[in-house]
PDB file of N, CA and C in Angstrom:
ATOM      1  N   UNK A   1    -112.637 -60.431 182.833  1.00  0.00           N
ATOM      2  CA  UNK A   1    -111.570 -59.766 182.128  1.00  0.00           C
ATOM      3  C   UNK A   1    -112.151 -58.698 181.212  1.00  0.00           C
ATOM      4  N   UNK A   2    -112.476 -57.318 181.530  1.00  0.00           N
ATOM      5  CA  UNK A   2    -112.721 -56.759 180.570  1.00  0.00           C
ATOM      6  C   UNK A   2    -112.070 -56.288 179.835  1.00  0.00           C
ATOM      7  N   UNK A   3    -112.676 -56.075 178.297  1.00  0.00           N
ATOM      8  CA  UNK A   3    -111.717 -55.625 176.758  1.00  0.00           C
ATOM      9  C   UNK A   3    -111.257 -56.702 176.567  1.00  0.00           C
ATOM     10  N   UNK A   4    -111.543 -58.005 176.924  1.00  0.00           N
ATOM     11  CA  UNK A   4    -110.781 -59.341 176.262  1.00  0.00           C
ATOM     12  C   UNK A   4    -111.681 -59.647 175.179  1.00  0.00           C
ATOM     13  N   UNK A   5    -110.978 -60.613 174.623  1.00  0.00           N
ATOM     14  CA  UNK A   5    -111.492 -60.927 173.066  1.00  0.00           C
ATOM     15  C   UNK A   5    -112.875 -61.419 172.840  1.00  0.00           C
ATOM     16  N   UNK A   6    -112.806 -62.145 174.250  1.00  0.00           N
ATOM     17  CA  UNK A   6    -114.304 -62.878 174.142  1.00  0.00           C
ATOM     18  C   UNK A   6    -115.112 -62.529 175.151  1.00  0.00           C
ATOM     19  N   UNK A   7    -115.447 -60.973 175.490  1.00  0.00           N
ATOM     20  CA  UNK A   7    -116.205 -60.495 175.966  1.00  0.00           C
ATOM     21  C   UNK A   7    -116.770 -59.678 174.571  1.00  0.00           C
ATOM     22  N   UNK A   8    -118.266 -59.192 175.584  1.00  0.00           N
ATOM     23  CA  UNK A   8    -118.918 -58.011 174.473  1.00  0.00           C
ATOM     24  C   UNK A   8    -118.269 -56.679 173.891  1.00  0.00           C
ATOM     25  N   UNK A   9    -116.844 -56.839 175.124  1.00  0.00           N
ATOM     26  CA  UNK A   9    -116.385 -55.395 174.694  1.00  0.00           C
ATOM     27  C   UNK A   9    -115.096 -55.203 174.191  1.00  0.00           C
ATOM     28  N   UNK A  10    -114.636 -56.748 174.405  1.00  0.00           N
ATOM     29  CA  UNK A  10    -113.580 -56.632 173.261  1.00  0.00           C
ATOM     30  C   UNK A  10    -113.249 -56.158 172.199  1.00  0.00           C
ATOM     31  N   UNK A  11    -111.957 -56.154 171.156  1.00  0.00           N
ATOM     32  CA  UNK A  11    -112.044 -55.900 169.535  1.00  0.00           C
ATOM     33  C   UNK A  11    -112.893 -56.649 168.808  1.00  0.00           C
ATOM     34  N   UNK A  12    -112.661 -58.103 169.254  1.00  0.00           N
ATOM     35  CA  UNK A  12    -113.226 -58.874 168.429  1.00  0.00           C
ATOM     36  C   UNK A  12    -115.111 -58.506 168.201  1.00  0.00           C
ATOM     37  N   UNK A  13    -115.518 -57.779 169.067  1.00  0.00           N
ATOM     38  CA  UNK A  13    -117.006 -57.721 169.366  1.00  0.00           C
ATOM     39  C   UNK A  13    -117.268 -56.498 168.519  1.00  0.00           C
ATOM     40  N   UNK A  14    -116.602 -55.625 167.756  1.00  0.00           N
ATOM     41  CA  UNK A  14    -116.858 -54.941 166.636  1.00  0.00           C
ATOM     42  C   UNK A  14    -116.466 -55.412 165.488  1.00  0.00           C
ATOM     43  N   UNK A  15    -116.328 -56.657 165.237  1.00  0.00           N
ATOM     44  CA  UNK A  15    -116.268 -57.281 163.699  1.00  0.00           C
ATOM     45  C   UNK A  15    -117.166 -57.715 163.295  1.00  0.00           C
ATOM     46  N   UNK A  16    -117.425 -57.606 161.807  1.00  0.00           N
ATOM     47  CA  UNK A  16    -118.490 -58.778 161.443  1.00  0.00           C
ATOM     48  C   UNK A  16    -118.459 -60.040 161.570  1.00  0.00           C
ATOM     49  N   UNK A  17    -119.570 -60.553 161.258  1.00  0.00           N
ATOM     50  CA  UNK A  17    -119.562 -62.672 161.863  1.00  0.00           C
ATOM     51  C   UNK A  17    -118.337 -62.679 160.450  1.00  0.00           C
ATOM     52  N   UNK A  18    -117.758 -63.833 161.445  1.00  0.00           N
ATOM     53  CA  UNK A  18    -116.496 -64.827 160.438  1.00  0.00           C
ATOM     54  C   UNK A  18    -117.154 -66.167 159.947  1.00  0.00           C
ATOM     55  N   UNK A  19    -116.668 -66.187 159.311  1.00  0.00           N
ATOM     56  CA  UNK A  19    -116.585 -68.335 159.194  1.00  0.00           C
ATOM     57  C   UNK A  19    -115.259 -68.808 160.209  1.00  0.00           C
ATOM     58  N   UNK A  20    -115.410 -69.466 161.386  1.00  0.00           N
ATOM     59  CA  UNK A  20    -114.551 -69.717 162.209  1.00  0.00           C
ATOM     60  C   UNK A  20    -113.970 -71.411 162.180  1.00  0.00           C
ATOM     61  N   UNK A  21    -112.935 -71.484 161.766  1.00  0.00           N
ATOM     62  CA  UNK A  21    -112.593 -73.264 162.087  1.00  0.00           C
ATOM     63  C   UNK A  21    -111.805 -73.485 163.380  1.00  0.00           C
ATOM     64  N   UNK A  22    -112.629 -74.082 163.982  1.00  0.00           N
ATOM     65  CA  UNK A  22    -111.761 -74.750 165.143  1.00  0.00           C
ATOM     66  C   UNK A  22    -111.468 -76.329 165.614  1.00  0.00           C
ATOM     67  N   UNK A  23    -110.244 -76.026 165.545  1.00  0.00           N
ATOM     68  CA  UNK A  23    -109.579 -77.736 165.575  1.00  0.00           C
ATOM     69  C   UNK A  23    -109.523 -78.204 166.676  1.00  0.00           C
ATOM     70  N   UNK A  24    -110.259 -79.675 166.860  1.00  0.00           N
ATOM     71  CA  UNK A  24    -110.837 -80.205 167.818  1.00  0.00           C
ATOM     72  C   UNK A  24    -111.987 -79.067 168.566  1.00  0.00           C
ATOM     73  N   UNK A  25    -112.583 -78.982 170.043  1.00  0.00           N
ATOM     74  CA  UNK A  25    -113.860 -78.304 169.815  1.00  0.00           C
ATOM     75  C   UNK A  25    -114.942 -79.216 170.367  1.00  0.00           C
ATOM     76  N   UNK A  26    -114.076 -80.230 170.716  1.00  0.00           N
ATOM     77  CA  UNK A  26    -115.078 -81.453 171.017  1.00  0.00           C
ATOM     78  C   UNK A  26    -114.587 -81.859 172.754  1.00  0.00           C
ATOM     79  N   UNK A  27    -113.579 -81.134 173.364  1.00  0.00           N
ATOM     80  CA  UNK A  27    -113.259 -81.329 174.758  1.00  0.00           C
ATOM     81  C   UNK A  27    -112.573 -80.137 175.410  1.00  0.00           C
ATOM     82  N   UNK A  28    -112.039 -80.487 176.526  1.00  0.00           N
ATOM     83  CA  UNK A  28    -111.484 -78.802 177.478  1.00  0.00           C
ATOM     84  C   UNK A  28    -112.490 -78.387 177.106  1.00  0.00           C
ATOM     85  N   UNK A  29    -111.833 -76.865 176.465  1.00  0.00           N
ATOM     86  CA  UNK A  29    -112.284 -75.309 176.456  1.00  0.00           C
ATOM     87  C   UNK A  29    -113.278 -75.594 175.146  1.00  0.00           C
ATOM     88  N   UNK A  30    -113.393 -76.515 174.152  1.00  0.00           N
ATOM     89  CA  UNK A  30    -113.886 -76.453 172.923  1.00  0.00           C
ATOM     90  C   UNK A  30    -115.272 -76.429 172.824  1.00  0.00           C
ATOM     91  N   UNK A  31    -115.749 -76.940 173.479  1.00  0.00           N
ATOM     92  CA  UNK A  31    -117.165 -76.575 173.262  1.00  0.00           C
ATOM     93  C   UNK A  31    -118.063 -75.272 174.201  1.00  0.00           C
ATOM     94  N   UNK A  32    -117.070 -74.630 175.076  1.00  0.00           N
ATOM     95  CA  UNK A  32    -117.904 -73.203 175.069  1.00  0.00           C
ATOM     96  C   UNK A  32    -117.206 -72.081 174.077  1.00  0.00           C
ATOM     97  N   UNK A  33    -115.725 -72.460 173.767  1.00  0.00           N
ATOM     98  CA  UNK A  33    -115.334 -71.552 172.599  1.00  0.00           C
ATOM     99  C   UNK A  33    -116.454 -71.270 171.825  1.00  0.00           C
ATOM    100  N   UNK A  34    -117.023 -72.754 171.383  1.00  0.00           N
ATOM    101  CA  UNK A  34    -117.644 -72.644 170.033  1.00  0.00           C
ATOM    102  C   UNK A  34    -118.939 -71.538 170.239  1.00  0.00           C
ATOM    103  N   UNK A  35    -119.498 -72.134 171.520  1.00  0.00           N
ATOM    104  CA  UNK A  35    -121.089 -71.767 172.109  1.00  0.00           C
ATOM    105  C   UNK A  35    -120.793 -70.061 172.100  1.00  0.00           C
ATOM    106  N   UNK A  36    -119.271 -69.543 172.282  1.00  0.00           N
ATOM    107  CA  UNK A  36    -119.290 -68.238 172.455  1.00  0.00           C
ATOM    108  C   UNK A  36    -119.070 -68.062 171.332  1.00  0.00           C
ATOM    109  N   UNK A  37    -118.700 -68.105 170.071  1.00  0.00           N
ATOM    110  CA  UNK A  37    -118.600 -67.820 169.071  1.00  0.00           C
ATOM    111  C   UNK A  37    -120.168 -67.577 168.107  1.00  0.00           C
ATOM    112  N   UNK A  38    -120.559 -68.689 168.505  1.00  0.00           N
ATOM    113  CA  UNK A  38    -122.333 -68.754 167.803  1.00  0.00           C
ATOM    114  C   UNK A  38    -122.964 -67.576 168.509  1.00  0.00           C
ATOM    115  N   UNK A  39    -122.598 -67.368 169.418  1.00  0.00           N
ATOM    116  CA  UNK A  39    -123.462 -66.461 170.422  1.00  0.00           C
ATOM    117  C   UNK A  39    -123.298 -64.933 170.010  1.00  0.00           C
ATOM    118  N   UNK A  40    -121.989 -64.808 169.342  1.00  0.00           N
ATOM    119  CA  UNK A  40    -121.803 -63.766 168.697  1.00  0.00           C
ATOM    120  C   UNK A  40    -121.991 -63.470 167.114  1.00  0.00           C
ATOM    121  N   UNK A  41    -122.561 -64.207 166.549  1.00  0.00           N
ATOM    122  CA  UNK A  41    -122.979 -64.276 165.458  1.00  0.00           C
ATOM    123  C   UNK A  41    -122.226 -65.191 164.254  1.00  0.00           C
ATOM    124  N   UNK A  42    -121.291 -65.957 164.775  1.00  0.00           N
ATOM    125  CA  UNK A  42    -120.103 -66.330 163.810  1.00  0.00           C
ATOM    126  C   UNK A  42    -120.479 -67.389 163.459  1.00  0.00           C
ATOM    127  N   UNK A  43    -120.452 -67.915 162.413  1.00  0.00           N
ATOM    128  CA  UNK A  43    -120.521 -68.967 161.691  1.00  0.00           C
ATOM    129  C   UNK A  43    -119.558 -70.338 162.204  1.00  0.00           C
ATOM    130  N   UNK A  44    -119.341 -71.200 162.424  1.00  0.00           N
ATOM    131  CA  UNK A  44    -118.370 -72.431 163.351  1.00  0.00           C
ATOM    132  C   UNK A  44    -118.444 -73.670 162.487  1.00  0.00           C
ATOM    133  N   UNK A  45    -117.261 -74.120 162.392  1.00  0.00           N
ATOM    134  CA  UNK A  45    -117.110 -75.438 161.707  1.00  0.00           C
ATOM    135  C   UNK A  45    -116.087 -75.649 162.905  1.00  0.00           C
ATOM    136  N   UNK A  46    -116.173 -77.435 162.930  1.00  0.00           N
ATOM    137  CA  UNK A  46    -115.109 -77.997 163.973  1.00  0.00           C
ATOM    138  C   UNK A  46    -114.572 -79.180 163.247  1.00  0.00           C
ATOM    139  N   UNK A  47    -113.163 -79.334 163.466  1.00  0.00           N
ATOM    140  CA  UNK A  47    -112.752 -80.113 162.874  1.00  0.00           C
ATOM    141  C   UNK A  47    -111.580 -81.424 164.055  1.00  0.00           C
ATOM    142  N   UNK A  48    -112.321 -82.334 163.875  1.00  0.00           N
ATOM    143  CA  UNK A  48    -111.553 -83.262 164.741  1.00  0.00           C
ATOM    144  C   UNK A  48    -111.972 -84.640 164.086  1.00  0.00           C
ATOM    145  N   UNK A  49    -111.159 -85.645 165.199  1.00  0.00           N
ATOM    146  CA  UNK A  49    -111.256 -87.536 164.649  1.00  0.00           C
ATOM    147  C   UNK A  49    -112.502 -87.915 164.973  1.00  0.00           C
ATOM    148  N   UNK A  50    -113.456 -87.733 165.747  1.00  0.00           N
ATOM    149  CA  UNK A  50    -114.879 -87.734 165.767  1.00  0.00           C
ATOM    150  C   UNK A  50    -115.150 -89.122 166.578  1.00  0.00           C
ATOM    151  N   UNK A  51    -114.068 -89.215 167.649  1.00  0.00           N
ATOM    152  CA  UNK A  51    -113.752 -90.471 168.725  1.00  0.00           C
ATOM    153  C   UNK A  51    -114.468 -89.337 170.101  1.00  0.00           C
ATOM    154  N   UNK A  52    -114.451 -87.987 170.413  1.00  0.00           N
ATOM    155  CA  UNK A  52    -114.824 -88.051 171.614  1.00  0.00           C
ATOM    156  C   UNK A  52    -116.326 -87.619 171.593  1.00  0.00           C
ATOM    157  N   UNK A  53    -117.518 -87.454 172.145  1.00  0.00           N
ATOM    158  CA  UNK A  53    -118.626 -87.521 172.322  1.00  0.00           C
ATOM    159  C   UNK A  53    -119.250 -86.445 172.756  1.00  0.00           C
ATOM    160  N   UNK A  54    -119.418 -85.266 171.951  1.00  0.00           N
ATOM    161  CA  UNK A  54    -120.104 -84.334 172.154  1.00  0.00           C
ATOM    162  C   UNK A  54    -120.820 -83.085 171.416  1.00  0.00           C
ATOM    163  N   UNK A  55    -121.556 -82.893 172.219  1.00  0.00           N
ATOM    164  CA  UNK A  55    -123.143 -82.583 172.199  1.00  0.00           C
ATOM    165  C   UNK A  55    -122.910 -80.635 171.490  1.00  0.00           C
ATOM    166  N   UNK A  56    -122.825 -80.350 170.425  1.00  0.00           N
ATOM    167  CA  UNK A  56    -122.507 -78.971 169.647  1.00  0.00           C
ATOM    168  C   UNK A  56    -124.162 -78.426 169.264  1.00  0.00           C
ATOM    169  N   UNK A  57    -124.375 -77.552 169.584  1.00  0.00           N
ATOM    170  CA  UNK A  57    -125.655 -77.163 168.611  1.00  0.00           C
ATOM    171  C   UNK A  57    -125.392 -77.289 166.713  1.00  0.00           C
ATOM    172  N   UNK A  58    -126.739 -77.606 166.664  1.00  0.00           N
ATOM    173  CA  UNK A  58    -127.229 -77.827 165.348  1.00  0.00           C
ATOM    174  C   UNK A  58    -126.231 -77.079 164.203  1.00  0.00           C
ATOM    175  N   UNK A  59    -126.333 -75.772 164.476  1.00  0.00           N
ATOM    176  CA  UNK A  59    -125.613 -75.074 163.167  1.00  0.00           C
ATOM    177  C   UNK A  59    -124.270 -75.321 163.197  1.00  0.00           C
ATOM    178  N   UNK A  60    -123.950 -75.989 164.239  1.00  0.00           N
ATOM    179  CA  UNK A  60    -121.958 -75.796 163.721  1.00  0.00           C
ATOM    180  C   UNK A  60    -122.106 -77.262 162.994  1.00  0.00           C
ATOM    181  N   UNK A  61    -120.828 -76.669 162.236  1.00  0.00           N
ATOM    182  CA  UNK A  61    -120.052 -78.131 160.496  1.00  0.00           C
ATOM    183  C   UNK A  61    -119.723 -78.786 161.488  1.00  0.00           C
ATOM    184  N   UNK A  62    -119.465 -79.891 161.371  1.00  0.00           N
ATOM    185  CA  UNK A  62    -118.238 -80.912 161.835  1.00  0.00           C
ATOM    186  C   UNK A  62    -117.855 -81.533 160.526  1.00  0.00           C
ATOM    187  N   UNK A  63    -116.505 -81.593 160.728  1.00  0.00           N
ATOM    188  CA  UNK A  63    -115.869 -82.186 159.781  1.00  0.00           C
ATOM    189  C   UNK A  63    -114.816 -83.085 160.478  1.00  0.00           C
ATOM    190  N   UNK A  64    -114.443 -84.202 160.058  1.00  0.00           N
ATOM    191  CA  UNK A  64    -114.023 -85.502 160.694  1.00  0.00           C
ATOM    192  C   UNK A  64    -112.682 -85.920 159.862  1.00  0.00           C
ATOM    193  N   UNK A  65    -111.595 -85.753 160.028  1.00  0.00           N
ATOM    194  CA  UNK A  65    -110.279 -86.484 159.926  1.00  0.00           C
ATOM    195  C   UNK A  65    -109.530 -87.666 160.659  1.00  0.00           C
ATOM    196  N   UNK A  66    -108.530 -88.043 160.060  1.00  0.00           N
ATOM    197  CA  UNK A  66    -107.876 -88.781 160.679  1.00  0.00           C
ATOM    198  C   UNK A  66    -106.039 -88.006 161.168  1.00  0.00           C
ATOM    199  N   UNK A  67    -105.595 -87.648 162.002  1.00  0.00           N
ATOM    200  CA  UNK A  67    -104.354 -87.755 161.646  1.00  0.00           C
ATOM    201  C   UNK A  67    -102.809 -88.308 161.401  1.00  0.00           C
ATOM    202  N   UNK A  68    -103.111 -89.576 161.546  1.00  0.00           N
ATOM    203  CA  UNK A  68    -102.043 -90.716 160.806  1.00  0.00           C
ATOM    204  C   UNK A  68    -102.236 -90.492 159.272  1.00  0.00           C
TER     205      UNK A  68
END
């Protein structure tokens, strides 16, 4: 898809790095979101119940809730 968001030539690819939160991040699409986000320089915190099992590089936050 070129000029999409999460290519190199998207809009998003002329911004500076963000601090990015993404909820859940830990299944589907969530863990290459994240991998493409780091890859572009952005800072990543993930936020989920911390029940499913997976493997994030080192620099992203996790942060762990409940929602009941």
């Amino acid at each position: 898809m070129p000029g999409s968001a999460l290519t190199a030539t998207g809009p998003l690819a002329r911004l500076s790095p963000m601090r990015i939160l993404v909820i859940g991040g830990t299944h589907f699409m969530g863990p290459r979101l994240v991998r493409a986000l780091l890859a572009r320089g952005h800072a990543v915190t993930t936020f989920h119940r911390g029940t499913t099992p997976c493997i994030l590089p080192a620099e992203v936050e996790r942060l762990y809730g409940d929602r009941s």
